[in-house]
Protein backbone atom coordinates (compact mmCIF):
# COMPACT_ATOMS: atom_id res chain seq x y z
CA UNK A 1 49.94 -19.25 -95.25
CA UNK A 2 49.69 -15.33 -95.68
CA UNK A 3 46.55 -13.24 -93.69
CA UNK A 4 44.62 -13.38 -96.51
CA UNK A 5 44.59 -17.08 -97.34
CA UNK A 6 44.00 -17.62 -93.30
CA UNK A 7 41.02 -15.24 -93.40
CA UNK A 8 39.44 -17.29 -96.51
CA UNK A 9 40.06 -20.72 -95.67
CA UNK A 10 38.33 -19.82 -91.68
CA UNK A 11 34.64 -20.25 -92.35
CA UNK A 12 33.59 -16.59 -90.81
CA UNK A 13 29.76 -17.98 -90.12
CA UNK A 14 31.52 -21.58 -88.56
CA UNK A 15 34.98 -21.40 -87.35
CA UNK A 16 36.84 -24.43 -87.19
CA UNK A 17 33.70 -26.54 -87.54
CA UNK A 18 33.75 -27.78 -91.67
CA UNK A 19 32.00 -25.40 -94.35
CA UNK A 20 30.02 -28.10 -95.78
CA UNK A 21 27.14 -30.32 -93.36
CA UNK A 22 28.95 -33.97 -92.48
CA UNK A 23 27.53 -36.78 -94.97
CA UNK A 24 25.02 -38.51 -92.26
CA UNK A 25 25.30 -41.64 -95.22
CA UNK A 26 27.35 -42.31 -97.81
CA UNK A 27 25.32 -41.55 -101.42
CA UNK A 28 26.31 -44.46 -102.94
CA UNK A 29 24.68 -44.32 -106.28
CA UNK A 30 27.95 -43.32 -107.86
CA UNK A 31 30.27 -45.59 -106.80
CA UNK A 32 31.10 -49.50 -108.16
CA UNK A 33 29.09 -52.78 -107.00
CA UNK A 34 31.89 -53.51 -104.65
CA UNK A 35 32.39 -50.35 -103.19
CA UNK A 36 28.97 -49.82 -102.50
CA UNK A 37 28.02 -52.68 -100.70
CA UNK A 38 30.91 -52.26 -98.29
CA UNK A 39 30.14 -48.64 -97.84
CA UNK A 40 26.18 -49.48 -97.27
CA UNK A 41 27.21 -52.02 -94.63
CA UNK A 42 29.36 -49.38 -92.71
CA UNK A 43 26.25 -47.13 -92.59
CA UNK A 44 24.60 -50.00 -91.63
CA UNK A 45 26.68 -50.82 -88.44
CA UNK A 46 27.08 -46.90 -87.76
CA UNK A 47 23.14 -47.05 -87.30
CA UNK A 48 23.34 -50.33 -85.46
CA UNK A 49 26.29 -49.40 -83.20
CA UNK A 50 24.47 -48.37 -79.88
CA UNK A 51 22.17 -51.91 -79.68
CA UNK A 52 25.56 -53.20 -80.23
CA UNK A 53 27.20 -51.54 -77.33
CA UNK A 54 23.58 -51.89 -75.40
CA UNK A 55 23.37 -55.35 -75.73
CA UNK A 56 27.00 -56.03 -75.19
CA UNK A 57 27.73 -57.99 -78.24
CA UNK A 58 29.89 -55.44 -80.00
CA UNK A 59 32.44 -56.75 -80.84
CA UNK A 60 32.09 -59.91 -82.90
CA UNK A 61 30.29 -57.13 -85.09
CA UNK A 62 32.81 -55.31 -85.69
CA UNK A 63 35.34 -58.51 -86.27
CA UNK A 64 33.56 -59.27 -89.13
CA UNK A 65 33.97 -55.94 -91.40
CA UNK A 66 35.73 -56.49 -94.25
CA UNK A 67 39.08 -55.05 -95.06
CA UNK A 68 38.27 -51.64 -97.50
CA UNK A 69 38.17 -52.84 -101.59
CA UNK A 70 41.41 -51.97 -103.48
CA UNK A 71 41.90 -48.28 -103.83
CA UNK A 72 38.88 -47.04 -102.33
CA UNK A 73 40.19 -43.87 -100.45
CA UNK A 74 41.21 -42.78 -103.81
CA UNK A 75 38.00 -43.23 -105.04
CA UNK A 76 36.17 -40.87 -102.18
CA UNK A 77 35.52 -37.72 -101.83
CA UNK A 78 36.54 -35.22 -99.10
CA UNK A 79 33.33 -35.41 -96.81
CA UNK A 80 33.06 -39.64 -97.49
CA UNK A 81 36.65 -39.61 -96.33
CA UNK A 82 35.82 -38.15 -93.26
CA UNK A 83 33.05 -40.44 -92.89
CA UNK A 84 34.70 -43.59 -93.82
CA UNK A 85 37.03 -41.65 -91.10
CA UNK A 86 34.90 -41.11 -88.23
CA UNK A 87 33.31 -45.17 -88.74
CA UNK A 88 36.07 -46.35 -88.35
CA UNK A 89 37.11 -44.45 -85.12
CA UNK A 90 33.61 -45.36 -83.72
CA UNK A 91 34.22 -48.88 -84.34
CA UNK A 92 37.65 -48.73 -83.22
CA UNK A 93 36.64 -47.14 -79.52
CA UNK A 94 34.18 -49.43 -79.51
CA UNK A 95 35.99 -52.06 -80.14
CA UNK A 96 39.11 -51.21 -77.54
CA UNK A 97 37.21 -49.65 -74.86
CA UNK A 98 33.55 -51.78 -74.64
CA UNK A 99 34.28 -53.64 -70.97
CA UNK A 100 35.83 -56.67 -70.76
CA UNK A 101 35.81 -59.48 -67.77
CA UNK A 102 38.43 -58.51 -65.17
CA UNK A 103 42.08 -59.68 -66.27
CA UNK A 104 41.28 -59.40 -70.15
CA UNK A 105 42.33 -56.55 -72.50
CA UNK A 106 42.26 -55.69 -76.31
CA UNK A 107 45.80 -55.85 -77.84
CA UNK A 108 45.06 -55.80 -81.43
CA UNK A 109 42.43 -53.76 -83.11
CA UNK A 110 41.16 -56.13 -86.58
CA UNK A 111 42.16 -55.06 -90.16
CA UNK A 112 38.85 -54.33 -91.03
CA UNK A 113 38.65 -51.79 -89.14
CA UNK A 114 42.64 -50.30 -88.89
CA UNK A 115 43.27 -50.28 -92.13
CA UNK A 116 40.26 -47.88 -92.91
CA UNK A 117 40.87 -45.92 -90.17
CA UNK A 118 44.52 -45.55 -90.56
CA UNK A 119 44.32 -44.83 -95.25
CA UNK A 120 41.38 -42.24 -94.36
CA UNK A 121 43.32 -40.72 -91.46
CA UNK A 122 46.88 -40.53 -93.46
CA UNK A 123 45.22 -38.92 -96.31
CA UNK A 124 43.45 -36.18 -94.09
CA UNK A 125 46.75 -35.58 -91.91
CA UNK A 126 45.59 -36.55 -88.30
CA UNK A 127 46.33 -39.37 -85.86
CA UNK A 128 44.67 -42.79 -86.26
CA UNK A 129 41.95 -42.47 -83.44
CA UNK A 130 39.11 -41.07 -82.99
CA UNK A 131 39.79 -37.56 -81.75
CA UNK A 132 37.91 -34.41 -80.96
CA UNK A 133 37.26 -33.85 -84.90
CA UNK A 134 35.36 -36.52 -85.93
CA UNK A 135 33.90 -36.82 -82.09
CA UNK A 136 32.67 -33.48 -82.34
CA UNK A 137 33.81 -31.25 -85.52
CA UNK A 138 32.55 -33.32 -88.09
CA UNK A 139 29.79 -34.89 -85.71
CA UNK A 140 26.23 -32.72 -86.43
CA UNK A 141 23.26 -32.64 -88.89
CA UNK A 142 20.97 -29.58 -89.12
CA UNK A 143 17.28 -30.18 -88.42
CA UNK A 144 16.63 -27.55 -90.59
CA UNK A 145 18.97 -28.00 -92.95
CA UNK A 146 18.43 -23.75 -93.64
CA UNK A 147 18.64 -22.89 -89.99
CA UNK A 148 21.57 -21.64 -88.00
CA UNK A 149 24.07 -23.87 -86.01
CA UNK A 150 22.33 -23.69 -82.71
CA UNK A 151 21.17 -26.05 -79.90
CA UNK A 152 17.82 -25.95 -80.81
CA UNK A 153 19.01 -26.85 -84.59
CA UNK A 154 21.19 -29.52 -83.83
CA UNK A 155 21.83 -33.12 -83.91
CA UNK A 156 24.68 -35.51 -84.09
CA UNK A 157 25.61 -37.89 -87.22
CA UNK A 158 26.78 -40.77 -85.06
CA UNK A 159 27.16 -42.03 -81.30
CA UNK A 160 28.00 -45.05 -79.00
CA UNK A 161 25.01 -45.23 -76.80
CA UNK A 162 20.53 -44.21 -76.82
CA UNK A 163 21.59 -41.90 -74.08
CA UNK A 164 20.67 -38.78 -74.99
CA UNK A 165 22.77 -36.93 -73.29
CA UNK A 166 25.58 -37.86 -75.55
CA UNK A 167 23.95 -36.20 -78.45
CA UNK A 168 23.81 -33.09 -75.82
CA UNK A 169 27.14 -33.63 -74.82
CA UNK A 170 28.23 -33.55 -78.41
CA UNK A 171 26.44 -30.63 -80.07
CA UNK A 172 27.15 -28.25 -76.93
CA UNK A 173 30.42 -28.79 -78.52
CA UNK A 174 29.57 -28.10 -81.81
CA UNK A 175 27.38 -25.06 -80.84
CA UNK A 176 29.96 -23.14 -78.50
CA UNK A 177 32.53 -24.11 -82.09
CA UNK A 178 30.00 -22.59 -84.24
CA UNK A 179 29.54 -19.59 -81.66
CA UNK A 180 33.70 -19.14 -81.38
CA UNK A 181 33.41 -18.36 -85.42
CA UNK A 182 33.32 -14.24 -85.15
CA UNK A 183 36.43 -14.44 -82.93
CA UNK A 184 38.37 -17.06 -85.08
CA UNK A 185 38.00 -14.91 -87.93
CA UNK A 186 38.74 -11.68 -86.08
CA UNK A 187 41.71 -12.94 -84.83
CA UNK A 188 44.06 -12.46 -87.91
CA UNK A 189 42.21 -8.98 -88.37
CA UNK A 190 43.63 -7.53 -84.80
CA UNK A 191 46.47 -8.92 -86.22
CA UNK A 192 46.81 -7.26 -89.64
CA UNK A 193 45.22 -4.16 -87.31
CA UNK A 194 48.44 -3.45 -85.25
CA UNK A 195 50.83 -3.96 -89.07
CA UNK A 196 48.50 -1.41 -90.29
CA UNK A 197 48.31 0.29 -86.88
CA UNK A 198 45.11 1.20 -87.10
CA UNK A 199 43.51 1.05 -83.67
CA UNK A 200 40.07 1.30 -84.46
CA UNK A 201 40.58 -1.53 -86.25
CA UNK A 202 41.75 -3.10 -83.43
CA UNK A 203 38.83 -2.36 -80.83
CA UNK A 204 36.41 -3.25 -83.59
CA UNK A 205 38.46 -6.99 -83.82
CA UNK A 206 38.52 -7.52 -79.76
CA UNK A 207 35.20 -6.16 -79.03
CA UNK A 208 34.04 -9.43 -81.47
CA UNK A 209 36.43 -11.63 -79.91
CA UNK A 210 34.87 -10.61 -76.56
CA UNK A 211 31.56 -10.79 -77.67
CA UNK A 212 31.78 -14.30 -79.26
CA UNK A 213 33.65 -15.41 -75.79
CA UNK A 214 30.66 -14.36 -73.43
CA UNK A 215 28.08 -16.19 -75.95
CA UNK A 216 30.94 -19.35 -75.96
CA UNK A 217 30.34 -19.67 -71.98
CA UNK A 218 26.63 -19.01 -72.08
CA UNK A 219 26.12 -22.27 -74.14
CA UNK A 220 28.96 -23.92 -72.26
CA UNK A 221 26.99 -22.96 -69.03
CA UNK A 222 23.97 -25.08 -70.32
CA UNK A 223 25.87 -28.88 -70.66
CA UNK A 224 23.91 -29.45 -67.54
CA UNK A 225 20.62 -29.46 -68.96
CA UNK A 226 20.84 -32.62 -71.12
CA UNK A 227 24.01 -34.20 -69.86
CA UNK A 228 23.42 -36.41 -66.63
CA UNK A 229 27.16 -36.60 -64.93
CA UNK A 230 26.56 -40.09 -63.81
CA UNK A 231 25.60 -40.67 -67.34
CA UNK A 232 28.48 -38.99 -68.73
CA UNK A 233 30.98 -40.30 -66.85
CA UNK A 234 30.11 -44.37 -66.67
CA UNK A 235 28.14 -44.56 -69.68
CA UNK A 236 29.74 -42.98 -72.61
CA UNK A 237 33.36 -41.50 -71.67
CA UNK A 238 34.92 -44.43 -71.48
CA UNK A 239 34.51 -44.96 -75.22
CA UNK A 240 36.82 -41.67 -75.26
CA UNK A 241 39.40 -43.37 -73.86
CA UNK A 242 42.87 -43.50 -76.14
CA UNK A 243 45.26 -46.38 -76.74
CA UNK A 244 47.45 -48.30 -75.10
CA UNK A 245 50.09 -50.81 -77.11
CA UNK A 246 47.39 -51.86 -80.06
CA UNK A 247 48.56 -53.59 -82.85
CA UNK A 248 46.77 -52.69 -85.96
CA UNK A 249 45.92 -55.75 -87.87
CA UNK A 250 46.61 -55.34 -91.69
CA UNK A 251 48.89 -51.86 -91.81
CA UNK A 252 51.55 -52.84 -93.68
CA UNK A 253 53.04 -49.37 -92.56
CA UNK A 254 53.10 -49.80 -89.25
CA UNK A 255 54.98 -53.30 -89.26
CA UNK A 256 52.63 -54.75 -86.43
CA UNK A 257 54.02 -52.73 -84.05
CA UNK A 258 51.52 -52.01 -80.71
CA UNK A 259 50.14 -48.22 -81.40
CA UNK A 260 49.23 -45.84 -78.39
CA UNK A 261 47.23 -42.85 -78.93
CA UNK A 262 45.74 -39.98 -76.79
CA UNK A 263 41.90 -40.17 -76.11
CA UNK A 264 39.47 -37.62 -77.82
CA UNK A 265 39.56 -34.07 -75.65
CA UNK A 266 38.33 -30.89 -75.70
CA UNK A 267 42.33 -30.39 -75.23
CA UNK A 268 42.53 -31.09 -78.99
CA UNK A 269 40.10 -28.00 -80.59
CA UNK A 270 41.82 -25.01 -81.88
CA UNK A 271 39.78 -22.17 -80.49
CA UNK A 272 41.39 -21.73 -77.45
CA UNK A 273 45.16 -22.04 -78.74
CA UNK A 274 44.22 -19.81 -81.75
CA UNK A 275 42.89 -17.27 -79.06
CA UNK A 276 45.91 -17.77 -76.96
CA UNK A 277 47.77 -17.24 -79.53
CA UNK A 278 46.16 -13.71 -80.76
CA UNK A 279 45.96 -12.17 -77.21
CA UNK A 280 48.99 -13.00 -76.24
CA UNK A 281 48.22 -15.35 -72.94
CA UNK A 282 51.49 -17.00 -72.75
CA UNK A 283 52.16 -20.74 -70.42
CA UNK A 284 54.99 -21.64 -68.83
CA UNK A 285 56.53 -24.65 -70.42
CA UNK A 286 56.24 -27.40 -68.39
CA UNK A 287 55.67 -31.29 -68.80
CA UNK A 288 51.99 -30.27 -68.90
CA UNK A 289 52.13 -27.65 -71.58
CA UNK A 290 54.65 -30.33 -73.56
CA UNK A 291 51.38 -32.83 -73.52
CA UNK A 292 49.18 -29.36 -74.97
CA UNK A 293 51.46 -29.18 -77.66
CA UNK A 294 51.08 -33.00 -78.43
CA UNK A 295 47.66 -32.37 -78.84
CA UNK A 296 48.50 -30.28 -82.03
CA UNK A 297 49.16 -33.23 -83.34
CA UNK A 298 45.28 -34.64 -83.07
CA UNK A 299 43.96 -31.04 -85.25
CA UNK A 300 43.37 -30.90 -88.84
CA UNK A 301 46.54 -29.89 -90.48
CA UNK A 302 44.45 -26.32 -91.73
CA UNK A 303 43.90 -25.91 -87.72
CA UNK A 304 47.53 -26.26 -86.63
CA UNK A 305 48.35 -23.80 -89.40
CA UNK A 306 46.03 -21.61 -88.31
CA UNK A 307 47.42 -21.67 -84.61
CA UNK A 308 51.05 -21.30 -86.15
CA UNK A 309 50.26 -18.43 -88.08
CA UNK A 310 48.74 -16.36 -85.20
CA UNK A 311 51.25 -17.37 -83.15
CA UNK A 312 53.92 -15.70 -85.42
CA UNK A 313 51.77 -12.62 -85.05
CA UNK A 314 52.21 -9.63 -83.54
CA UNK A 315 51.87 -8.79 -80.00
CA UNK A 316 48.31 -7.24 -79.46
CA UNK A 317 49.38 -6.67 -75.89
CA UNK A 318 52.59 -4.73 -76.39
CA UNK A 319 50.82 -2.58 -78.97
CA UNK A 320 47.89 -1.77 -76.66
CA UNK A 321 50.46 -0.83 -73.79
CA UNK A 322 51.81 1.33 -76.43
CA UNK A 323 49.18 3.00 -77.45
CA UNK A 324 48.30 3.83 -73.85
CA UNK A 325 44.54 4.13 -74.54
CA UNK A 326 42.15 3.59 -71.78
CA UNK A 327 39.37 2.48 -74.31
CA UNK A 328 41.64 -0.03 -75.77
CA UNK A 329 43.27 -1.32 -72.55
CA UNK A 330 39.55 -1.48 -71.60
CA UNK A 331 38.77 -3.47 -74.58
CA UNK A 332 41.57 -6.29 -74.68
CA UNK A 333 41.67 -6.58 -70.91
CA UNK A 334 37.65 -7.45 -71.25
CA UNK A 335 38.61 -10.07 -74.06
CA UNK A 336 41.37 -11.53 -71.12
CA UNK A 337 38.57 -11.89 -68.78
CA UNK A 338 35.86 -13.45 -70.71
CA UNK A 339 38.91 -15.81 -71.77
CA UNK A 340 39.66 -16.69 -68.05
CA UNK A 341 35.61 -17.20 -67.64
CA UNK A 342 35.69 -19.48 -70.25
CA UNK A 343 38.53 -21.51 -68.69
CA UNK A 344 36.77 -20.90 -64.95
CA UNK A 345 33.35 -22.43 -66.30
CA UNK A 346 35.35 -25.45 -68.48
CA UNK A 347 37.42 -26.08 -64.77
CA UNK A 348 34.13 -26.23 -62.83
CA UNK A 349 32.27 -28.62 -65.75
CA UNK A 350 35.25 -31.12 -65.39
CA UNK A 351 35.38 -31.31 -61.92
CA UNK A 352 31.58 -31.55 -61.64
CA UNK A 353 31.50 -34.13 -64.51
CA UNK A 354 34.89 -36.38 -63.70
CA UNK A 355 36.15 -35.69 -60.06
CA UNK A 356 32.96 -35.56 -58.18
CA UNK A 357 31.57 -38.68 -59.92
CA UNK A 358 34.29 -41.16 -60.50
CA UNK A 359 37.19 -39.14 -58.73
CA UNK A 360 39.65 -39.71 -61.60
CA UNK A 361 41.91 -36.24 -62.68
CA UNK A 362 43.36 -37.66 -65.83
CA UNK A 363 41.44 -37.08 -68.63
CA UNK A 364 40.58 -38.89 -71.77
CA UNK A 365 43.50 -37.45 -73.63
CA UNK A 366 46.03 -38.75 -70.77
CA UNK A 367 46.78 -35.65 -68.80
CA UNK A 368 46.14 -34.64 -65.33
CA UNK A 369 43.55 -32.04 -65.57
CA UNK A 370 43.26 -30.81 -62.13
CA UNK A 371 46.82 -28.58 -62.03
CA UNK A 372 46.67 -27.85 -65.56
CA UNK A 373 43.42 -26.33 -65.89
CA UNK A 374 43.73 -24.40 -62.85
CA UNK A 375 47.37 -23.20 -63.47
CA UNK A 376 46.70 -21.94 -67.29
CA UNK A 377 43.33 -20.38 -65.66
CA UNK A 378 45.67 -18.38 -64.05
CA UNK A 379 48.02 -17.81 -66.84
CA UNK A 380 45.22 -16.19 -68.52
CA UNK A 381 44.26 -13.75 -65.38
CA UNK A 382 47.92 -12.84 -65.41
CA UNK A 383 47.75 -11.61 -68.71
CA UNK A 384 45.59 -8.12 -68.17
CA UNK A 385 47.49 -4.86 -69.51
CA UNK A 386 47.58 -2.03 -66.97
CA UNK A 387 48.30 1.61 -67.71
CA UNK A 388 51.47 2.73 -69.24
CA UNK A 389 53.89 3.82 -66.92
């Protein structure tokens, strides 16, 4: 992908988050008898799926879906893909994580559920699970449908629980994406700044990135408003939870071989690799940053690209060293520290949120958090330019 196909397939007004509003239903007028009533019932259950979970009878529920008609992936378009998608994921961590009686565990997740989860995931190019995309990407509806992607304008499309701070839990996320949108696109203009080298051009493109970052931790800083932590961490978490040796019923593909995924994480958004990537904060490889890498694997395919692309950039920190100006030393060293007060706010959210309440440091996408977090908080401090010698 070349800088200019990177710069028009980023969304400059919403980032990573998708240019069109999720389908909150499937429109179902167009499609055949058969293919409508399934689809309606999936909305259905998508509507019904927090009584479920309340009541705890979820999962006979969710035995009974039907395996997807003939060729219906085929038959969907992009955003019904991704909601046929995101279902299914629901269902699935529903299904796998809902408590069970001590001694008893899920080892097979049922057909009518894998197999739409795993045609709808192959065709978009992302793991089977429900992951940080359809959790939170692909996870909002506008109030005003004319308005701006802001707290104030936002809901989510679909949830576990009536708690609501899920729904804040969720469109924090999608808020601090929406915010992170000047900096994504910015990000391959520093670039194409220092090929040019143009400086100006440069300052212009890190005093946005630095900009965006301060407004990124400002919402980030206001998850405690409408997020209990008890709440958070006993009553909807768990249903973030990956998985372990699950058979899914009905995918020919997978030869009924037990599946284990990675949990839906924050770990798996692109803003903070993509930024990484541009400034030049570098990690030490370790076992940890081997897991961060993993996560790739859970993006959108047009995310990892993007990441790939800017990390085959050019060095924005050798060139400012280079240049040896103060204003632009100024500049990108104030982009490195709103990046480590990002990472400093994040590390105080989980402990607050996780640690404190259930004492657990592994986190729903099956790394230790507590020594990563800190070290690559770190990493990023390390990473200031000082003057040219």
């Amino acid at each position: 992908m070349s800088e200019a196909e990177l710069l028009e397939e980023v969304d400059k007004e919403r980032g990573f988050l998708p240019a069109r509003n999720p389908l909150t239903e499937f429109d179902t007028d167009h499609h055949r008898p058969a293919v409508a009533r399934y689809l309606r019932h999936l909305d259905q259950l998508g509507t019904e799926l927090p009584d479920l979970v309340e009541s705890d009878n979820v999962r006979q529920p969710l035995r009974s879906i039907e395996t997807p008609p003939a060729g219906l992936v085929s038959e969907l378009n992009d955003r019904e893909i991704h909601r046929l998608c995101q279902l299914s994921g629901f269902f699935a961590s529903a299904y796998v994580n809902h408590d069970l009686p001590d001694g008893q565990s899920i080892s097979t997740l049922p057909a009518g559920i894998a197999v739409p989860l795993y045609e709808t995931s192959m065709e978009i190019g992302r793991q089977p699970i429900l992951s940080y995309d359809l959790l939170c990407l692909h996870n909002f509806q506008l109030k005003d449908p004319d308005g701006e992607i802001t707290l104030d304008n936002l809901d989510v499309v679909q949830r576990f629980t009536h708690y609501d701070d899920e729904r804040w839990f969720v469109i924090v996320h999608v808020a601090i994406e929406a915010a992170a949108a000047p900096a994504i696109s910015a990000c391959p203009v520093a670039q194409q700044a220092i090929r040019d080298d143009d400086p100006q051009q440069l300052q212009d493109a890190l005093e946005t990135i630095a900009e965006s970052l301060s407004e990124q931790t400002k919402i980030m800083q206001r998850m405690t408003e409408g997020n209990d932590t008890e709440v958070f961490a006993n009553e909807f978490r768990p249903y973030y939870d990956g998985f372990d040796d699950i058979v899914y019923e009905g995918v020919d593909e997978l030869e009924g071989q037990p599946q284990s995924f990675r949990g839906g994480s924050g770990a798996q958004s692109s803003l903070l690799p993509s930024l990484d990537a541009t400034l030049g904060v570098e990690h030490e490889a370790t076992e940890m940053t081997e897991k961060l890498g993993d996560m790739r694997s859970y993006m959108p395919p047009l995310h990892r690209t993007t990441i790939e692309q800017l990390d085959n950039g050019p060095s924005i920190s050798e060139y400012v060293t280079e240049q040896g100006s103060d204003s632009l030393r100024s500049t990108y060293n104030n982009c490195i520290a709103e990046l480590e007060q990002f990472r400093r706010t994040h590390f105080k959210q989980v402990i607050q949120y996780i640690r404190e309440v259930t004492g657990e440091t592994e986190g729903t996408g099956g790394t230790n958090y507590m020594p990563y977090l800190r070290k690559l908080e770190q990493e990023t401090k390390l990473s200031h330019v000082g003057e040219k010698s």
